[in-house]
N, C-alpha and C. Protein backbone atom coordinates (compact mmCIF):
# COMPACT_ATOMS: atom_id res chain seq x y z
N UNK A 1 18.71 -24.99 -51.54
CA UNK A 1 17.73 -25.99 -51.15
C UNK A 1 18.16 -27.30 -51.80
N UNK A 2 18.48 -28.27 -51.24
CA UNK A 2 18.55 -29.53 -51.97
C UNK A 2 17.65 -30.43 -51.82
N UNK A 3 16.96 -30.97 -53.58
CA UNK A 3 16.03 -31.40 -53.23
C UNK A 3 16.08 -32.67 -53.48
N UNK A 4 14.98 -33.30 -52.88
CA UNK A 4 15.01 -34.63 -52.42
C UNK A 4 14.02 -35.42 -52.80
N UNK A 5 13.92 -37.03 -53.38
CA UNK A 5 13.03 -38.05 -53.40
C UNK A 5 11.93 -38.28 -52.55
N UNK A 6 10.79 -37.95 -52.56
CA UNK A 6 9.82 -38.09 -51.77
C UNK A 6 9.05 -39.64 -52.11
N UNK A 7 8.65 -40.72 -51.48
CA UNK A 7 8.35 -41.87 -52.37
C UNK A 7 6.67 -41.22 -51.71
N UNK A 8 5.64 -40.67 -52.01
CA UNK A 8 4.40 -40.15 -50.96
C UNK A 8 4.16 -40.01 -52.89
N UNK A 9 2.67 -40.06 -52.79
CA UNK A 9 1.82 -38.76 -53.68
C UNK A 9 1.43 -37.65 -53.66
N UNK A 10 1.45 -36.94 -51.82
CA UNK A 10 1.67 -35.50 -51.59
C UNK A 10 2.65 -35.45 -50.47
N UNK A 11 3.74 -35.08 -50.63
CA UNK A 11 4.44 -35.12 -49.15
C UNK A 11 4.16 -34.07 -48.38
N UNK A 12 3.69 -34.25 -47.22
CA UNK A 12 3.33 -33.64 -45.68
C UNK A 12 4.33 -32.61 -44.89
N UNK A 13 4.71 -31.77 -45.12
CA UNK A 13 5.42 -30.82 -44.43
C UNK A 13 5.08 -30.14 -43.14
N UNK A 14 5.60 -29.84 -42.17
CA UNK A 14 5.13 -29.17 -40.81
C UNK A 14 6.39 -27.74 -40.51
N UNK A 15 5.95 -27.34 -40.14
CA UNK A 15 7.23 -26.28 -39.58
C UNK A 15 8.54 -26.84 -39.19
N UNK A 16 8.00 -28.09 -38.38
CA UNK A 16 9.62 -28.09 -38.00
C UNK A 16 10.51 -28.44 -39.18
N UNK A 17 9.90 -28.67 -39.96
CA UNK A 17 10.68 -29.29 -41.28
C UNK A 17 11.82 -28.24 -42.08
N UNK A 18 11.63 -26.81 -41.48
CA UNK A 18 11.93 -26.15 -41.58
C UNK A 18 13.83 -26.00 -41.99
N UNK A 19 14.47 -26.43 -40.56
CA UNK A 19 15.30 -26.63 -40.33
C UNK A 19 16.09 -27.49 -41.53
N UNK A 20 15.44 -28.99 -41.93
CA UNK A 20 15.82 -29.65 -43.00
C UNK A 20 16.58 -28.45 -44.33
N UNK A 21 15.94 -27.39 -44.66
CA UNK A 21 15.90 -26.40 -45.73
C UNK A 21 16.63 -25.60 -45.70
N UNK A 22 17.62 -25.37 -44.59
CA UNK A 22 18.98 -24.56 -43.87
C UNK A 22 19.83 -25.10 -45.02
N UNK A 23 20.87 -23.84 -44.64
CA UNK A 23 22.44 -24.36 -45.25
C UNK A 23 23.41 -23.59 -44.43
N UNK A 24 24.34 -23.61 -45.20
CA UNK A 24 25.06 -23.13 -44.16
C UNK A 24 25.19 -21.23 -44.20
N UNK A 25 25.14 -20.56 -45.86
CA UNK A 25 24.57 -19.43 -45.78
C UNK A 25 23.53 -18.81 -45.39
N UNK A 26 22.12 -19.85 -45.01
CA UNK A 26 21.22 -19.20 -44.91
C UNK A 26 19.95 -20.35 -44.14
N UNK A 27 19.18 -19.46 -43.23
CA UNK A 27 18.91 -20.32 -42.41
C UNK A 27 17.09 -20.45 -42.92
N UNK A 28 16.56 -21.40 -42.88
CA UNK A 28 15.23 -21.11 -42.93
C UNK A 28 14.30 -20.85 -41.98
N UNK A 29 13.30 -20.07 -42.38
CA UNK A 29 12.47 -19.33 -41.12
C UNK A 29 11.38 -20.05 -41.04
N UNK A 30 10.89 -20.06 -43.11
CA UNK A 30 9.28 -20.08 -42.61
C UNK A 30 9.01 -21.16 -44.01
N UNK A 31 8.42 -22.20 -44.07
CA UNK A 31 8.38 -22.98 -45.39
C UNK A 31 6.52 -22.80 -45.82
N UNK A 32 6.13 -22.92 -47.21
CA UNK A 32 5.02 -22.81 -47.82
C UNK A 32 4.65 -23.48 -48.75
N UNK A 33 3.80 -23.82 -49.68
CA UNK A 33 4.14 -24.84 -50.64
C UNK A 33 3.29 -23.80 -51.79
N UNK A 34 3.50 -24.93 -52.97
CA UNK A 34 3.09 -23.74 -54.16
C UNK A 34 1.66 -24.76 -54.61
N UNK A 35 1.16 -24.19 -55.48
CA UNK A 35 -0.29 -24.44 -55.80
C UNK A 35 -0.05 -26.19 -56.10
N UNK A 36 0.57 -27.19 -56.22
CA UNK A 36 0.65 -28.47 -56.21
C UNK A 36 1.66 -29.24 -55.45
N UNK A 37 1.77 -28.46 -54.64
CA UNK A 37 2.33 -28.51 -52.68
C UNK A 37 3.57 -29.02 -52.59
N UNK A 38 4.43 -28.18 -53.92
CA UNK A 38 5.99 -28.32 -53.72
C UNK A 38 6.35 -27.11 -52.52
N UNK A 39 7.62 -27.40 -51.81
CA UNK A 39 8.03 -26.88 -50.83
C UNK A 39 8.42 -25.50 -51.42
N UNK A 40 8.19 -24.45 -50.40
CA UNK A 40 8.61 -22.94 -50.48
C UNK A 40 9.35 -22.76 -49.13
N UNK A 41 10.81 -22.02 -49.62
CA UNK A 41 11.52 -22.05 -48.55
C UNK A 41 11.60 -20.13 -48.21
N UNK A 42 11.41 -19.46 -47.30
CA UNK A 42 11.87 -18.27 -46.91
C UNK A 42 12.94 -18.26 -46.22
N UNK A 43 14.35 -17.96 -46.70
CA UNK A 43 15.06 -18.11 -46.06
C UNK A 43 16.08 -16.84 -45.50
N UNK A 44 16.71 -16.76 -44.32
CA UNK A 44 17.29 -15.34 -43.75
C UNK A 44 18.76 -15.61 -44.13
N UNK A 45 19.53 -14.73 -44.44
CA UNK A 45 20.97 -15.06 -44.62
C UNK A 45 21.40 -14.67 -43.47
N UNK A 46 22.77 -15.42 -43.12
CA UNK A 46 23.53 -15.32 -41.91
C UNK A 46 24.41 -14.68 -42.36
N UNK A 47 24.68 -14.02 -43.68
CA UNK A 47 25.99 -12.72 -43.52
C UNK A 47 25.14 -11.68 -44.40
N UNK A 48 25.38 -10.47 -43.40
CA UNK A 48 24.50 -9.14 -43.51
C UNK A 48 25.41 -8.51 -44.57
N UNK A 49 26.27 -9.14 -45.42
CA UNK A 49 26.32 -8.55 -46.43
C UNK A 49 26.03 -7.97 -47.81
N UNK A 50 25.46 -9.80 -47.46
CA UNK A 50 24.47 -9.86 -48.74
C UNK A 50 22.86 -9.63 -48.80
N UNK A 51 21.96 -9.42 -49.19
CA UNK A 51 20.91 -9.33 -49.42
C UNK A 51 19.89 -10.21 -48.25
N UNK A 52 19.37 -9.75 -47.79
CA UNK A 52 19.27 -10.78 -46.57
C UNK A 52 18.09 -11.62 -46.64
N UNK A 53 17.02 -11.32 -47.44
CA UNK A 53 15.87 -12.54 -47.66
C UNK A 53 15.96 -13.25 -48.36
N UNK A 54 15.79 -14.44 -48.74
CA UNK A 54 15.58 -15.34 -50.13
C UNK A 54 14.51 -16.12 -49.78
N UNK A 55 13.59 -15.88 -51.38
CA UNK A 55 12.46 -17.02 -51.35
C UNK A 55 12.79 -18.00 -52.12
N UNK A 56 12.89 -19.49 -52.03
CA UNK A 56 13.33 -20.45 -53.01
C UNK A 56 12.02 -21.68 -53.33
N UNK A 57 11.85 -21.90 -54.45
CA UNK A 57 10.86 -22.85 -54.48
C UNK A 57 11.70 -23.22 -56.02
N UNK A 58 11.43 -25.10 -56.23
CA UNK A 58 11.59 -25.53 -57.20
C UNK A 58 13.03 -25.02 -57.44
N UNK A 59 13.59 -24.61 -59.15
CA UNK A 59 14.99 -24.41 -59.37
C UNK A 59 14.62 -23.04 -59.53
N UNK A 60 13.83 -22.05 -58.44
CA UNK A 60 13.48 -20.83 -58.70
C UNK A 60 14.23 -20.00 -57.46
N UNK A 61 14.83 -18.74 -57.27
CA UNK A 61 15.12 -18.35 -56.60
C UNK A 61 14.84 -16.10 -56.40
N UNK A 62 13.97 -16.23 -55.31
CA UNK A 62 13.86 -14.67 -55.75
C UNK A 62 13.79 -13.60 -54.50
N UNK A 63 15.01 -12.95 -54.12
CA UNK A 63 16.13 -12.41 -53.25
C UNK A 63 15.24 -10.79 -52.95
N UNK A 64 15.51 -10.73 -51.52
CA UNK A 64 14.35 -9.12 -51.03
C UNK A 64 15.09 -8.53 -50.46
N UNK A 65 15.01 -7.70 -50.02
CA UNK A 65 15.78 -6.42 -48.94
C UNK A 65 15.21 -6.90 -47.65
N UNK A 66 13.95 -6.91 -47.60
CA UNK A 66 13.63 -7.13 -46.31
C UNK A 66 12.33 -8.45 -45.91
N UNK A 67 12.17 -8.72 -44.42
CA UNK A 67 11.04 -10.05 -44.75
C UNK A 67 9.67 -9.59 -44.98
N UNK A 68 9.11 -8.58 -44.97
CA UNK A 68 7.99 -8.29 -45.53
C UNK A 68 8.31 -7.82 -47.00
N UNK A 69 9.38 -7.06 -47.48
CA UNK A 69 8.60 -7.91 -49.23
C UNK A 69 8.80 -8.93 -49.70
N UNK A 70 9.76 -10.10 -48.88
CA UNK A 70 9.22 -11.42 -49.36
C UNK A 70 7.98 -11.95 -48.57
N UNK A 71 7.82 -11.64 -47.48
CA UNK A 71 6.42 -12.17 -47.26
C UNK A 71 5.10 -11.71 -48.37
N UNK A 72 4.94 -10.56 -48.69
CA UNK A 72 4.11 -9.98 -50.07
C UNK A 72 4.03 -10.66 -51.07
N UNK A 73 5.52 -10.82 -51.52
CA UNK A 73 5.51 -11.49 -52.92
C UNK A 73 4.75 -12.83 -52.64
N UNK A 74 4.73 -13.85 -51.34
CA UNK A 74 4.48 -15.03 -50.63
C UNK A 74 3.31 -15.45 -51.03
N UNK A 75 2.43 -13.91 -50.50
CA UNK A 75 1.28 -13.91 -50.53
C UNK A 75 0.71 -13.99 -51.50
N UNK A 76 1.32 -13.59 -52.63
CA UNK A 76 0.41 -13.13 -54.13
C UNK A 76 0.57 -14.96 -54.37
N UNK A 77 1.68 -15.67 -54.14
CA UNK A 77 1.72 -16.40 -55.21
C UNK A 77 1.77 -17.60 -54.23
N UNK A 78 1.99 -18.03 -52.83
CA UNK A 78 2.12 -19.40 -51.95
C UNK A 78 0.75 -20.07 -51.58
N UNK A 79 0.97 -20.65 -50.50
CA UNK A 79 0.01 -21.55 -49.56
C UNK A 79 0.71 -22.12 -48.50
N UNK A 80 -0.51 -21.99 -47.41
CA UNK A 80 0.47 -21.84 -46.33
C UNK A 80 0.39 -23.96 -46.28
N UNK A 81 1.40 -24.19 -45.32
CA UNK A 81 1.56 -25.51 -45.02
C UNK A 81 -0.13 -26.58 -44.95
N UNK A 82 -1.27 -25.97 -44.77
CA UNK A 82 -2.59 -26.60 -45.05
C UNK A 82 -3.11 -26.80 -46.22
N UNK A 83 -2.19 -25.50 -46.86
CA UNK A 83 -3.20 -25.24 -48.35
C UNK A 83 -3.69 -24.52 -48.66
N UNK A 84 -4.37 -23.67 -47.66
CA UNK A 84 -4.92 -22.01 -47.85
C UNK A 84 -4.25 -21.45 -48.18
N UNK A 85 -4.97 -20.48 -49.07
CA UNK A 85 -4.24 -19.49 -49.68
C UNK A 85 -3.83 -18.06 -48.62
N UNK A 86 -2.43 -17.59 -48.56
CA UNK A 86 -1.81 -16.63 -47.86
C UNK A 86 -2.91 -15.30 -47.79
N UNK A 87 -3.67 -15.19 -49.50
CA UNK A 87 -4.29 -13.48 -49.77
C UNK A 87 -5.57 -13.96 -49.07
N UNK A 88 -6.15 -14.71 -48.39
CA UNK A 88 -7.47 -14.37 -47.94
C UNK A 88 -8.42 -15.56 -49.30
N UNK A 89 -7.58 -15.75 -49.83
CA UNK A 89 -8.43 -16.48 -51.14
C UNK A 89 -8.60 -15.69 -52.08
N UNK A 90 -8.14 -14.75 -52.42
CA UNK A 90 -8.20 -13.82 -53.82
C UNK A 90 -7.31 -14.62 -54.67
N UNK A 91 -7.48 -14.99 -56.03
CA UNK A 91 -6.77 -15.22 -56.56
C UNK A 91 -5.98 -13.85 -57.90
């Protein structure tokens, strides 16, 4: 993920923004933000050799077997692009 200067006090993300969050190993699917609406990237790898999910937020990075247990982990701890919380609002 390379990250970038936002000159905003909350910067505004949409899906398509998605694409921005690609590289060339790995493509992004689905973006989220974290409880003070830094970007969360879910991203799929394009070589099935390696591990094929990655969730990346901040200088954090944390790698799944498959997209539902990174969607899980998502849930315990993201927000989706509005702000709601992924669990229903359980904290």
């Amino acid at each position: 993920m390379f990250h970038k200067l936002i000159y905003q006090k909350k910067a505004v993300f949409s899906d398509a923004d998605a694409r921005k969050f690609s590289t060339d190993d790995y493509t992004c699917v689905k973006l989220l933000l974290t409880k003070r609406g830094r970007p969360v990237a879910i991203l799929e790898s394009n070589d099935t050799k390696n591990w094929h999910w990655r969730v990346q937020y901040g200088f954090s990075t944390v790698i799944f077997k498959s997209y539902a247990e990174a969607m899980q982990f998502c849930r315990e701890h993201f927000f989706d692009l509005n702000g709601k919380p992924l669990n229903g609002g359980r904290v």
